[in-house]
N, C-alpha and C. Protein backbone atom coordinates (compact mmCIF):
# COMPACT_ATOMS: atom_id res chain seq x y z
N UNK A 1 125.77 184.35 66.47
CA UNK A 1 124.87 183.22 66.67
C UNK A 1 125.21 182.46 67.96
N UNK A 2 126.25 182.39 68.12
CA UNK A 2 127.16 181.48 69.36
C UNK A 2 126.82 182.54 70.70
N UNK A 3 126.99 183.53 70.66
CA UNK A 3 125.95 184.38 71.46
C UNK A 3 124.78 184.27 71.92
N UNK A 4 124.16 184.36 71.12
CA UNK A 4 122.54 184.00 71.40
C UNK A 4 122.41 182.54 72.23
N UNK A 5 123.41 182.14 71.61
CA UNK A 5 122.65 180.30 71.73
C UNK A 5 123.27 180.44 73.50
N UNK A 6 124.07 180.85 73.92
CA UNK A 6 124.98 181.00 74.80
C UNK A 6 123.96 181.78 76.02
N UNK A 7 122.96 182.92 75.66
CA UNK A 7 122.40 183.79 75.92
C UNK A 7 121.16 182.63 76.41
N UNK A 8 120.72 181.82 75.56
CA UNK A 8 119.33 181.31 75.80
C UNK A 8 119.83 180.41 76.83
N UNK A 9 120.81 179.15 76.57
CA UNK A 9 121.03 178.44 77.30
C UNK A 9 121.20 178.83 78.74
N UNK A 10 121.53 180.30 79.06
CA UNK A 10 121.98 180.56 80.42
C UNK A 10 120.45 180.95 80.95
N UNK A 11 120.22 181.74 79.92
CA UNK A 11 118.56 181.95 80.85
C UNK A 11 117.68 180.92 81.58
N UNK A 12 117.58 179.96 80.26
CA UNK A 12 117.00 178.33 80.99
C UNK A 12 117.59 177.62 82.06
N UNK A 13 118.78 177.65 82.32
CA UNK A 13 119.57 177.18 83.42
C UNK A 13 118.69 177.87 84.30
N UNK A 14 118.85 179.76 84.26
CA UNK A 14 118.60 180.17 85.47
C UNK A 14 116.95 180.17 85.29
N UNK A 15 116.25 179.77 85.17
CA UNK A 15 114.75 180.03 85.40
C UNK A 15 114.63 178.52 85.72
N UNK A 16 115.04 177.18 85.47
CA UNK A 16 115.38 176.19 85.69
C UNK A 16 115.21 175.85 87.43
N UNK A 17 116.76 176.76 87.48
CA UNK A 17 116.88 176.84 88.83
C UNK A 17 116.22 177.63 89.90
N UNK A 18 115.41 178.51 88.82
CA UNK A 18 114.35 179.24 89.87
C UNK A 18 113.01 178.55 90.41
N UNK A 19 112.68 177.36 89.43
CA UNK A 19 112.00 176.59 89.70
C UNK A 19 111.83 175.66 90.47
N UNK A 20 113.02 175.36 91.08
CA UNK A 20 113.48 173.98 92.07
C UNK A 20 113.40 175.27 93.77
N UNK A 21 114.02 175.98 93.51
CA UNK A 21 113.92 177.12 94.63
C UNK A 21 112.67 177.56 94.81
N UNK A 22 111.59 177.80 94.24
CA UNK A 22 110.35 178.13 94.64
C UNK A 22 109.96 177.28 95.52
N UNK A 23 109.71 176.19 95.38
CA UNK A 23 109.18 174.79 96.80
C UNK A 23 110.25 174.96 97.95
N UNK A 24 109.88 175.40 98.55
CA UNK A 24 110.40 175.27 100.10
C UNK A 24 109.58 174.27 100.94
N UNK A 25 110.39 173.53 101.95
CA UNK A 25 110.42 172.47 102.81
C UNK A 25 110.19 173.39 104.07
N UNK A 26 108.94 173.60 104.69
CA UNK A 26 108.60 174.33 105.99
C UNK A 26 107.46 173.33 106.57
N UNK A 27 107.86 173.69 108.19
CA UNK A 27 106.92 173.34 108.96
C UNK A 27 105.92 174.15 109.54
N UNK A 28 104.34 174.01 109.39
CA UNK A 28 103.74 174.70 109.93
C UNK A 28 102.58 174.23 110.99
N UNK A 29 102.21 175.19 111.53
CA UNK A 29 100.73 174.40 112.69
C UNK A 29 100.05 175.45 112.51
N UNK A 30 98.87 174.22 112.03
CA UNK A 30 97.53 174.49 111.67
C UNK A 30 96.52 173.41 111.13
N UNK A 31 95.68 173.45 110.82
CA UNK A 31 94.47 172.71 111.10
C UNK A 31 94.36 171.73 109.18
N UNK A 32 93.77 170.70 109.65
CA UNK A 32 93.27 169.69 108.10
C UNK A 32 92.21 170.19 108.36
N UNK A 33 91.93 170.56 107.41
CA UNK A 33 90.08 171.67 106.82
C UNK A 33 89.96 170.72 105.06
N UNK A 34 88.49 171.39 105.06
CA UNK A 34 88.26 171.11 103.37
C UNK A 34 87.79 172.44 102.60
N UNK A 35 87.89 172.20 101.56
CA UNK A 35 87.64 172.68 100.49
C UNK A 35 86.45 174.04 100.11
N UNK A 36 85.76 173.12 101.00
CA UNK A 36 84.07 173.37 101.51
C UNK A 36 84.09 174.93 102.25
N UNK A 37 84.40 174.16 103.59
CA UNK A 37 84.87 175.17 104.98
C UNK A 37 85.72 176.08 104.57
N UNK A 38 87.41 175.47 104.31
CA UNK A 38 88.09 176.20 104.41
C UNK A 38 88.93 176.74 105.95
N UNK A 39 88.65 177.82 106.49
CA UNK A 39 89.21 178.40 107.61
C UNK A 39 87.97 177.98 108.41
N UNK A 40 86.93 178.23 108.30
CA UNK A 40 85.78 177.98 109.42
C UNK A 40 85.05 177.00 109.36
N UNK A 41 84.56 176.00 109.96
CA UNK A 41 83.58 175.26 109.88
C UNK A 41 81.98 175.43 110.67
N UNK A 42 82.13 176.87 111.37
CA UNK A 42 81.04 177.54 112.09
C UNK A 42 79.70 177.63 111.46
N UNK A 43 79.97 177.68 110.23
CA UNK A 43 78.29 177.94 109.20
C UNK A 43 77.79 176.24 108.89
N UNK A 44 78.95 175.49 108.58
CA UNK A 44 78.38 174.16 108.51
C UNK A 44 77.78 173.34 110.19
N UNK A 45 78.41 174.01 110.89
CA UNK A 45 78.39 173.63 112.38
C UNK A 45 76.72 173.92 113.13
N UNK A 46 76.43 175.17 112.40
CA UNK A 46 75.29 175.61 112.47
C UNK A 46 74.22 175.20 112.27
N UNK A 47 74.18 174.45 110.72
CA UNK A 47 73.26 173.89 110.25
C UNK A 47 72.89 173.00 110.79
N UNK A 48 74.20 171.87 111.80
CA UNK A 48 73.54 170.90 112.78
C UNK A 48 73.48 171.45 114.33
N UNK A 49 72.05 172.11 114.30
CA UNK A 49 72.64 172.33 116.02
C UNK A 49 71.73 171.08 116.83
N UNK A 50 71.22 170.43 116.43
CA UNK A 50 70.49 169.17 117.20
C UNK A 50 71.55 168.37 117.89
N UNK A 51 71.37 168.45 119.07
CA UNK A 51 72.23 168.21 119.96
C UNK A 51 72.11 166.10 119.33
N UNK A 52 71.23 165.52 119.14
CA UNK A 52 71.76 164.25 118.38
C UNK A 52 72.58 164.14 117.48
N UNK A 53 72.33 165.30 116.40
CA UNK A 53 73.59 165.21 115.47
C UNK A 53 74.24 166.11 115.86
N UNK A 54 75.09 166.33 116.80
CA UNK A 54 76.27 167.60 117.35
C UNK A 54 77.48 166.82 116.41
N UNK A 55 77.66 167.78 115.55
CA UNK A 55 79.54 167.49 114.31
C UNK A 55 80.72 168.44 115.20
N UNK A 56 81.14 167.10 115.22
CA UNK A 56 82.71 168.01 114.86
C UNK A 56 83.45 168.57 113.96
N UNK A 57 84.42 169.25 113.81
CA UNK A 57 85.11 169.86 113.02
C UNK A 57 86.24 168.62 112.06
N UNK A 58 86.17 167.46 112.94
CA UNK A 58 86.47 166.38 112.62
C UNK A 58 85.14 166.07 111.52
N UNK A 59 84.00 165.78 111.67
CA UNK A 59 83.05 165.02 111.52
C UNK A 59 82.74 165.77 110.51
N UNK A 60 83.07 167.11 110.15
CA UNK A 60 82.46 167.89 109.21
C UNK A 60 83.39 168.17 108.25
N UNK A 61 84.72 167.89 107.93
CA UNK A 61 86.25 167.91 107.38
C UNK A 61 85.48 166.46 106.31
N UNK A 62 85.32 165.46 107.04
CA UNK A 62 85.36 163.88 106.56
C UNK A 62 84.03 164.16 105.94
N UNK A 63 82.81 165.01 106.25
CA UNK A 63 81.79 164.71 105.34
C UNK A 63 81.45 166.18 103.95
N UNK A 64 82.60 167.16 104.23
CA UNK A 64 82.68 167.65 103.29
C UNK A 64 83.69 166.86 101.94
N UNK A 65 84.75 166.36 102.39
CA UNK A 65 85.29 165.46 101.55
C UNK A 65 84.70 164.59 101.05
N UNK A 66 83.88 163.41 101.53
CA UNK A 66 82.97 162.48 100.73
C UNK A 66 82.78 163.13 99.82
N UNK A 67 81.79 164.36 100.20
CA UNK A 67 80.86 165.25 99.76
C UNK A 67 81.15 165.77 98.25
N UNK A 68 83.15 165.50 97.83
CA UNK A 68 83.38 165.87 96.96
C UNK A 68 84.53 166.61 96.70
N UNK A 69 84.51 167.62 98.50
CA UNK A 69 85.16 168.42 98.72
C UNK A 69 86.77 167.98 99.02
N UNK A 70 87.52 168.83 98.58
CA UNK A 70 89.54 168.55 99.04
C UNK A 70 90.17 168.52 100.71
N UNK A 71 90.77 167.82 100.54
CA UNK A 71 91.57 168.35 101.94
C UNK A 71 92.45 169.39 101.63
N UNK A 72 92.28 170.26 102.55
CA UNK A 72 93.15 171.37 102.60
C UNK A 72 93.75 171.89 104.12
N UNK A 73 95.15 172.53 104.10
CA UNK A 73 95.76 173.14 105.23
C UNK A 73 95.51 174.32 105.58
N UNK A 74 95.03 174.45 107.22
CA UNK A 74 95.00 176.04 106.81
C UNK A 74 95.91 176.50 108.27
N UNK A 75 96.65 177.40 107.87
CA UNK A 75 97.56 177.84 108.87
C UNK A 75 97.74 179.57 109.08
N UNK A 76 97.83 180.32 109.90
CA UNK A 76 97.63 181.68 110.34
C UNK A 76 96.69 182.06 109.04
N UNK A 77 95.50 181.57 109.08
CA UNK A 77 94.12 182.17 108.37
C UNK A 77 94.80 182.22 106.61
N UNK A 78 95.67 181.83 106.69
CA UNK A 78 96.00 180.97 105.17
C UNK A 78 95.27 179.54 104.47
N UNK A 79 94.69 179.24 103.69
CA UNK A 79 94.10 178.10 103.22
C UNK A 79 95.55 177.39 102.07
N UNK A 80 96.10 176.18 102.42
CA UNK A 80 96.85 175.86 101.63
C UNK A 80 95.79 174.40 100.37
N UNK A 81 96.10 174.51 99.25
CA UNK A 81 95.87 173.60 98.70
C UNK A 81 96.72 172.35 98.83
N UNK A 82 96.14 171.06 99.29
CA UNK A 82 97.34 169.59 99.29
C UNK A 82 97.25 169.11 97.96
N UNK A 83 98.25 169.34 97.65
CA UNK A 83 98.99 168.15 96.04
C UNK A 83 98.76 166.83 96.69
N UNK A 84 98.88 166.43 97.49
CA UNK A 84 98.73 164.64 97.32
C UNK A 84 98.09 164.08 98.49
N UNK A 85 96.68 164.65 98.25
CA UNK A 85 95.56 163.96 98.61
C UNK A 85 95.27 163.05 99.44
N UNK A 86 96.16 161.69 98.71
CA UNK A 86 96.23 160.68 99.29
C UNK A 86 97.17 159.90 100.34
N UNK A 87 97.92 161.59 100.73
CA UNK A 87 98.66 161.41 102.07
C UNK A 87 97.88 160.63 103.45
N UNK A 88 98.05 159.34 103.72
CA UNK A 88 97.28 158.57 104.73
C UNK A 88 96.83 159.46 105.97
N UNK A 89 98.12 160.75 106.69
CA UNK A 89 98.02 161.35 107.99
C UNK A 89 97.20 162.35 107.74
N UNK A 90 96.92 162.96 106.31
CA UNK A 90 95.77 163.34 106.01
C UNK A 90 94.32 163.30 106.50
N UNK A 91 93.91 162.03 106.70
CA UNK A 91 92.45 161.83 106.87
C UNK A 91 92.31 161.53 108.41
N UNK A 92 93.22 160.74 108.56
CA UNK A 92 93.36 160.71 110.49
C UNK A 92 93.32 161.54 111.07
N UNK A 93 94.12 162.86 110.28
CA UNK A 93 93.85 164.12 111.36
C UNK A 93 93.06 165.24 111.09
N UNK A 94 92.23 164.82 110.29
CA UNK A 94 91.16 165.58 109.71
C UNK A 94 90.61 166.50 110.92
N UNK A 95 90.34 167.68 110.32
CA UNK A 95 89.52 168.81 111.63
C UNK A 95 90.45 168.80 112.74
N UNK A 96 92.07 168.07 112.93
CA UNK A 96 92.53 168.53 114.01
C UNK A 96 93.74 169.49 113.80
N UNK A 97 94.64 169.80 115.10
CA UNK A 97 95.88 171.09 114.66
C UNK A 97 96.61 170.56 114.73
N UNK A 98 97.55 170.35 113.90
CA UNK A 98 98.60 169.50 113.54
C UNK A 98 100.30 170.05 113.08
N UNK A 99 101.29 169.85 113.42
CA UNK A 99 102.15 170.58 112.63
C UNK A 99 102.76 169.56 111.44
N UNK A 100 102.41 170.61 110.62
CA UNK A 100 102.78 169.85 108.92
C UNK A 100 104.45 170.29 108.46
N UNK A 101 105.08 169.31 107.78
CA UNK A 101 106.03 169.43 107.24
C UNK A 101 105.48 169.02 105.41
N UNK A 102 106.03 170.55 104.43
CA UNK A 102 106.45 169.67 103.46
C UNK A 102 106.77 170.71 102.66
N UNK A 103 106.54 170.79 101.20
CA UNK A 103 107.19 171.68 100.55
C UNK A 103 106.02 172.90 99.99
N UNK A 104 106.16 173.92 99.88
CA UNK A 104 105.16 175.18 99.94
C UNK A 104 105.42 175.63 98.37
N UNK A 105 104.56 175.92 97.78
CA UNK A 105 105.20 177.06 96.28
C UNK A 105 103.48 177.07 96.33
N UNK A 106 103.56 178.36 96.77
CA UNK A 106 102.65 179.79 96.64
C UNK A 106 101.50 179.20 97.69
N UNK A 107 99.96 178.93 96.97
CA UNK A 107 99.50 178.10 98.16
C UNK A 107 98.91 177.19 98.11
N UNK A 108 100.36 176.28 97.53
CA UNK A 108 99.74 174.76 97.64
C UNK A 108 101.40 173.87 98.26
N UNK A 109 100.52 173.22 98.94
CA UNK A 109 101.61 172.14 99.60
C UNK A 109 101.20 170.79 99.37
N UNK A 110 102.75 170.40 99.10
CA UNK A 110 103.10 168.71 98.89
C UNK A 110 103.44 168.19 100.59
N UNK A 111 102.77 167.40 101.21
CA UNK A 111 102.98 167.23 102.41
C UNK A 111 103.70 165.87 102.62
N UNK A 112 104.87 166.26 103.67
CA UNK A 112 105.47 165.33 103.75
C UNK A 112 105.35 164.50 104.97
N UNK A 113 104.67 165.48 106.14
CA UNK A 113 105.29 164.44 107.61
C UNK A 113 103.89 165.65 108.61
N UNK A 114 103.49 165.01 109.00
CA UNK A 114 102.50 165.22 109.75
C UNK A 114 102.29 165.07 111.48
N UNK A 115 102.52 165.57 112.41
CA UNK A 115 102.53 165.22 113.65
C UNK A 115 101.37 166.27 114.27
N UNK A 116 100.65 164.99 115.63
CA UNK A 116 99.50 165.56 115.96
C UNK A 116 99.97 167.14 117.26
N UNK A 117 99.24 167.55 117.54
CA UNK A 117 99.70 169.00 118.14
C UNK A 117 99.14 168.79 119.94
């Protein structure tokens, strides 16, 4: 019995600790996109070609979000999901290339530190 119990307890330790090791702290450069877009904003870009309403990639980031849509990272044609949304450097640098710092597990990032590119 003292076995087993010995047996379980070590497993949970180690899957425990496999859990804290999955989030890695990396920096990457690449672009604040949404949800919407994603990697391209060329098809939404399209839809306005009236040179009065000419969008930016800025302008089209901020009105897919209203819209409903997430902020998201996207870096070497990777789309990352952001855990916390309500990161302020988030929305400032909307539609621009930025290098992001924060923690990665699979593809979603907790963002920590944001600088413009």
């Amino acid at each position: 019995m003292r076995g087993i119990c010995r047996y379980l307890v070590t497993i949970g330790i180690a899957g425990g600790l496999c859990s804290f090791a999955s989030a890695a702290t990396t920096t990457m450069t690449g672009m604040i996109s949404d949800s919407a877009c994603g990697a391209s904003h060329a098809k939404m870009m399209d839809m306005h070609k009236d040179p009065k309403m000419k969008m930016t990639e800025r302008d089209c980031t901020l009105a897919c979000v209203k819209a409903g849509g997430k902020l998201v990272f996207v870096a070497d044609g990777k789309v990352y999901t952001v855990a916390n949304q309500n990161f302020a450097a988030l929305t400032e640098h909307a539609g621009q290339t930025v290098s992001l710092t924060g923690d990665v597990n699979g593809t979603t990032v907790t963002v920590s530190k944001i600088a413009a590119k």
